[in-house]
N, C-alpha and C. Protein backbone atom coordinates (compact mmCIF):
# COMPACT_ATOMS: atom_id res chain seq x y z
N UNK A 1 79.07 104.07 -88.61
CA UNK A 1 78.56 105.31 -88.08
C UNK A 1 77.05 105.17 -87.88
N UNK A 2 76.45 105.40 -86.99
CA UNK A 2 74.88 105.05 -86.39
C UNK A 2 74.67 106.40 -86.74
N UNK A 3 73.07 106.67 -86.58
CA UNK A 3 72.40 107.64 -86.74
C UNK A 3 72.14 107.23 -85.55
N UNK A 4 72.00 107.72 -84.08
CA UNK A 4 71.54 107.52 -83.21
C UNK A 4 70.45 108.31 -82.32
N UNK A 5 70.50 109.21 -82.72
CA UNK A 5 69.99 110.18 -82.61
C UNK A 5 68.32 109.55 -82.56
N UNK A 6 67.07 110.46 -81.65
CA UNK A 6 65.70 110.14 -81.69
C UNK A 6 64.92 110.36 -82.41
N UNK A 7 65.20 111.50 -83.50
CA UNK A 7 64.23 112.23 -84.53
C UNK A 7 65.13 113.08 -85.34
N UNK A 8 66.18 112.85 -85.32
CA UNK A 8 67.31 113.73 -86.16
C UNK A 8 67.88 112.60 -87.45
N UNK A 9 68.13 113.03 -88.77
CA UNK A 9 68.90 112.10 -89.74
C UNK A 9 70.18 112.11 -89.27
N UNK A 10 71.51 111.56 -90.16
CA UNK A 10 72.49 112.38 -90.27
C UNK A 10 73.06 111.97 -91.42
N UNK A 11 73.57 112.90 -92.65
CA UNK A 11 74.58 112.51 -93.53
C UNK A 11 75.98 113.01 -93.68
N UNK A 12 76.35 111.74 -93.65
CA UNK A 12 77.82 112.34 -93.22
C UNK A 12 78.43 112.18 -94.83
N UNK A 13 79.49 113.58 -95.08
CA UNK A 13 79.69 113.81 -96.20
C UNK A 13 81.53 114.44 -95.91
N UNK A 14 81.87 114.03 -96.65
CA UNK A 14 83.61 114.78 -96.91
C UNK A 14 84.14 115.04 -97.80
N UNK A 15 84.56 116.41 -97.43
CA UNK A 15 84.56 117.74 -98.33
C UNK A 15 85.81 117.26 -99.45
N UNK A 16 85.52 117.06 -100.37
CA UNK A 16 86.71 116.63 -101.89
C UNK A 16 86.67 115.38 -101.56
N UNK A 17 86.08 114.38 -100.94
CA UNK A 17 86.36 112.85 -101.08
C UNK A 17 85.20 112.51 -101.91
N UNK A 18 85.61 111.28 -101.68
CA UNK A 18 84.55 110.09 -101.94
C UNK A 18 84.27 108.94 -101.75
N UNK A 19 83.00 108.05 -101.66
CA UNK A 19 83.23 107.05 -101.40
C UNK A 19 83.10 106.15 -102.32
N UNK A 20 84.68 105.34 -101.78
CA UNK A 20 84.19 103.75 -103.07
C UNK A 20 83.58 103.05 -102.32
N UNK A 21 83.19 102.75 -101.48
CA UNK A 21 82.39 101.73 -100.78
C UNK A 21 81.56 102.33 -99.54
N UNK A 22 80.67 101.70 -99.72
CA UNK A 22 79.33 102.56 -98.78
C UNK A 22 78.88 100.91 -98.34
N UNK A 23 78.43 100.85 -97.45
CA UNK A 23 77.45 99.58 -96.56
C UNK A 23 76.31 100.58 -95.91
N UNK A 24 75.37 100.24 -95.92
CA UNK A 24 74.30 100.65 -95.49
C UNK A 24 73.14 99.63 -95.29
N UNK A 25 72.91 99.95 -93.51
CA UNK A 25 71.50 99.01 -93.68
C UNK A 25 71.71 97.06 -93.99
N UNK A 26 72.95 96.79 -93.56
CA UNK A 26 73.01 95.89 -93.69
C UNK A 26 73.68 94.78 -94.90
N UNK A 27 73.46 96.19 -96.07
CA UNK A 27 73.84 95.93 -97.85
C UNK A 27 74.86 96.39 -98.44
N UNK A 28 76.00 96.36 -99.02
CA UNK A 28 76.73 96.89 -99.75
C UNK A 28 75.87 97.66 -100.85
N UNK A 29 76.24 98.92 -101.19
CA UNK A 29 75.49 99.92 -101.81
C UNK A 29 76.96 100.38 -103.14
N UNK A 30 78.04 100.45 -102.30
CA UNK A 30 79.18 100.60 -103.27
C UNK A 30 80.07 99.63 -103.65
N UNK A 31 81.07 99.43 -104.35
CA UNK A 31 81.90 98.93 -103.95
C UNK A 31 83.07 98.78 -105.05
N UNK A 32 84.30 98.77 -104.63
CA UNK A 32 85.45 99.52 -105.71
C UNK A 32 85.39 98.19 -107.07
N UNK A 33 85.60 97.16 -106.15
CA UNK A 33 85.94 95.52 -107.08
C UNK A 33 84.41 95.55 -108.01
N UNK A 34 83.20 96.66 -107.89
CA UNK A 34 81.73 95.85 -108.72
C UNK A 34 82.21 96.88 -110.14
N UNK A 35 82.08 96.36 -111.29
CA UNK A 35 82.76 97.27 -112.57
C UNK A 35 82.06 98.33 -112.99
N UNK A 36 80.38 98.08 -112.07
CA UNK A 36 79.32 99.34 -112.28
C UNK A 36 79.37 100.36 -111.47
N UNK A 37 80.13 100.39 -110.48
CA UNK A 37 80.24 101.06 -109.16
C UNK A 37 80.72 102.67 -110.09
N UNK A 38 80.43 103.51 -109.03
CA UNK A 38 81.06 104.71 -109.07
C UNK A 38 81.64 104.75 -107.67
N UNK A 39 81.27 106.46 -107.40
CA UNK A 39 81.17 107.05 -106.00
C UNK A 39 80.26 107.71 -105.35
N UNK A 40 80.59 107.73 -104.34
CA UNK A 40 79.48 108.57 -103.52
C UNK A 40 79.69 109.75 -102.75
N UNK A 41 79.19 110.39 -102.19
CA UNK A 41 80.04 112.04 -101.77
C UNK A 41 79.21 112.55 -100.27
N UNK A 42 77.92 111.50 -99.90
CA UNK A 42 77.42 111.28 -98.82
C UNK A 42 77.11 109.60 -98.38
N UNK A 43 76.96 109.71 -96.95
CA UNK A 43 76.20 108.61 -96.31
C UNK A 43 74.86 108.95 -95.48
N UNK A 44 73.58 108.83 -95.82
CA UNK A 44 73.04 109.33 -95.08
C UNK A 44 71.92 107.88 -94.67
N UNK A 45 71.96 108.44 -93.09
CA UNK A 45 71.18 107.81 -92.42
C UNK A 45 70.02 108.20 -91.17
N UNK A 46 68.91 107.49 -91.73
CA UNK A 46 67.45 107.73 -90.90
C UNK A 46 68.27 107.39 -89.56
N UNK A 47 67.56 107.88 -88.20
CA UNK A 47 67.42 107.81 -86.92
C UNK A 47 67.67 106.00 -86.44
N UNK A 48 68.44 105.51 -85.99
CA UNK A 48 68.42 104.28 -85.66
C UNK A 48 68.66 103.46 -86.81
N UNK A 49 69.29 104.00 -87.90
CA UNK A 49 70.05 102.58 -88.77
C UNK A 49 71.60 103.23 -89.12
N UNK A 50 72.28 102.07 -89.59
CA UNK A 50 73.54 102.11 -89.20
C UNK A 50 74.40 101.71 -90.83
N UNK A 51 75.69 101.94 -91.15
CA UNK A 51 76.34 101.86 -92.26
C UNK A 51 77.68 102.38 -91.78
N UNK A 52 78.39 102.02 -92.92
CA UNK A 52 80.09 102.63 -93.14
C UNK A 52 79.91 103.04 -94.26
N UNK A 53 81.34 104.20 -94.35
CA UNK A 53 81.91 104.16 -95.99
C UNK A 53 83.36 104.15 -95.95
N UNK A 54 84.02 103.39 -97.02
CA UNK A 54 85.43 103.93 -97.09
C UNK A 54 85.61 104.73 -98.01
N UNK A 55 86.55 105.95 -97.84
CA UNK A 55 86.86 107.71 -98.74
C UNK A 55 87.90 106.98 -99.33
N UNK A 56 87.94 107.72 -100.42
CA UNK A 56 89.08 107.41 -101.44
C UNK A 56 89.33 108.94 -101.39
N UNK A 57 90.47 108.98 -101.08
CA UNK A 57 91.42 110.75 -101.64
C UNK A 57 92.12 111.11 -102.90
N UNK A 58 91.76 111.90 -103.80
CA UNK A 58 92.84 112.21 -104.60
C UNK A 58 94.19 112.42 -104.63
N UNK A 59 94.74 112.96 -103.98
CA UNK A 59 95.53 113.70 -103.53
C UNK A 59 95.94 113.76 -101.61
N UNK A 60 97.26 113.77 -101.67
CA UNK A 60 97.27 114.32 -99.98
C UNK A 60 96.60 115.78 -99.72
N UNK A 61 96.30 116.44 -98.39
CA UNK A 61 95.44 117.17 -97.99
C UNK A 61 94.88 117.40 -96.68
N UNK A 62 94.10 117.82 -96.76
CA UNK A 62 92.91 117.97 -95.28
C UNK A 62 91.62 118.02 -96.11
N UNK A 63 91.21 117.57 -95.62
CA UNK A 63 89.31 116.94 -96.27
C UNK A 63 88.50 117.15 -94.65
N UNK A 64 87.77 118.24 -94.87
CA UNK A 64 86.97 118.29 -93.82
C UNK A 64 85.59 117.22 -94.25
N UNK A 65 85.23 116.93 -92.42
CA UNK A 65 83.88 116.37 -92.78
C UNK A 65 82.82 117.14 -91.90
N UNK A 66 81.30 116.56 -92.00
CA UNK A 66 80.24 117.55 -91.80
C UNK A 66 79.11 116.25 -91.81
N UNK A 67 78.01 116.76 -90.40
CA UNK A 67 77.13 115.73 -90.71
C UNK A 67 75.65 116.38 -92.11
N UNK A 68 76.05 117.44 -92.41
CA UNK A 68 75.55 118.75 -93.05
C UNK A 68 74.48 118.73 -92.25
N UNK A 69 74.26 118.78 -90.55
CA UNK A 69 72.89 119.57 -89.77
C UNK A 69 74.49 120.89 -89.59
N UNK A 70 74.37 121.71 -90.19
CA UNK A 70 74.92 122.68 -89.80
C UNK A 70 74.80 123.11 -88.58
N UNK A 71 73.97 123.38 -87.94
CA UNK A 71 73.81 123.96 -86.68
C UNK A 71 74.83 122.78 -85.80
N UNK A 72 74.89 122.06 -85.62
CA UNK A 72 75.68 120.53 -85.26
C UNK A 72 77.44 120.93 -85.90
N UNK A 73 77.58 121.19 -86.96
CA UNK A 73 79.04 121.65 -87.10
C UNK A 73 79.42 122.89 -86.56
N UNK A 74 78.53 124.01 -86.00
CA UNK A 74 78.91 125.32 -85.78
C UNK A 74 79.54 124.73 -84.19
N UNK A 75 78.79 124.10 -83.75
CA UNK A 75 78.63 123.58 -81.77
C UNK A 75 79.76 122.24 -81.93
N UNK A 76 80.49 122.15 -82.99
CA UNK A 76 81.83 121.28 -83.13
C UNK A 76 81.78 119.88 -83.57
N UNK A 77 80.73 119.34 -84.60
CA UNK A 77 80.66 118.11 -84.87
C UNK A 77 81.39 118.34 -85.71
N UNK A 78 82.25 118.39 -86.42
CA UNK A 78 83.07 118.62 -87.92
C UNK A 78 84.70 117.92 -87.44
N UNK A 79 85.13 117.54 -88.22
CA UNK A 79 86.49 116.92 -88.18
C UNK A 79 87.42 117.26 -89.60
N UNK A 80 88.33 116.47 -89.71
CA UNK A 80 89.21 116.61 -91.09
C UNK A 80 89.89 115.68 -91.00
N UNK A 81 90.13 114.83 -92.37
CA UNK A 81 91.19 113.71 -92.93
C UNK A 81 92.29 114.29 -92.69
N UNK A 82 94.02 113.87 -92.69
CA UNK A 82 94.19 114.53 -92.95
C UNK A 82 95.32 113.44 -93.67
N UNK A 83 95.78 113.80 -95.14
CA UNK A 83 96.00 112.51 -95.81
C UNK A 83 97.48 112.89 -96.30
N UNK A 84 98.28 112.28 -96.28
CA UNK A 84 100.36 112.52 -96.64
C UNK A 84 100.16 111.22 -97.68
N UNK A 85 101.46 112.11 -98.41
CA UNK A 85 101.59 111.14 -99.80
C UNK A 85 102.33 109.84 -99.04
């Protein structure tokens, strides 16, 4: 997921997930196999750098996501997991 944007961040976050693994910037930041690892519950990224995460779900569901610029989810950036046992 890029931040592509010219002067805008973005963190992208999903609602009851988490992440076991985050890459950012080139680096692994998470990761399920490191025994110190946790989770994470955003990805956020400056204007012009770039990362993944993979969500781990508890449970099946719908897990909305959000880049939290709210104004950006009202005008339809928002989505949802939607996860079966």
């Amino acid at each position: 997921m890029p931040a592509a944007g010219p002067n805008r961040p973005s963190a992208f976050h999903v609602v009851g997930g988490q992440f076991d693994t985050v890459h950012r910037e080139g680096a692994y930041r998470l990761r399920p196999d490191d025994p110190g690892s946790g989770g994470a519950q955003v990805l956020d990224l400056a204007p012009a750098s770039g990362g993944f995460v993979e969500p781990a779900f508890p449970e099946a569901g719908a897990y909305p996501f959000v880049s939290h610029i709210m104004g950006d989810a009202e005008r339809g950036a928002k989505g949802a997991f939607r996860v079966t046992d």
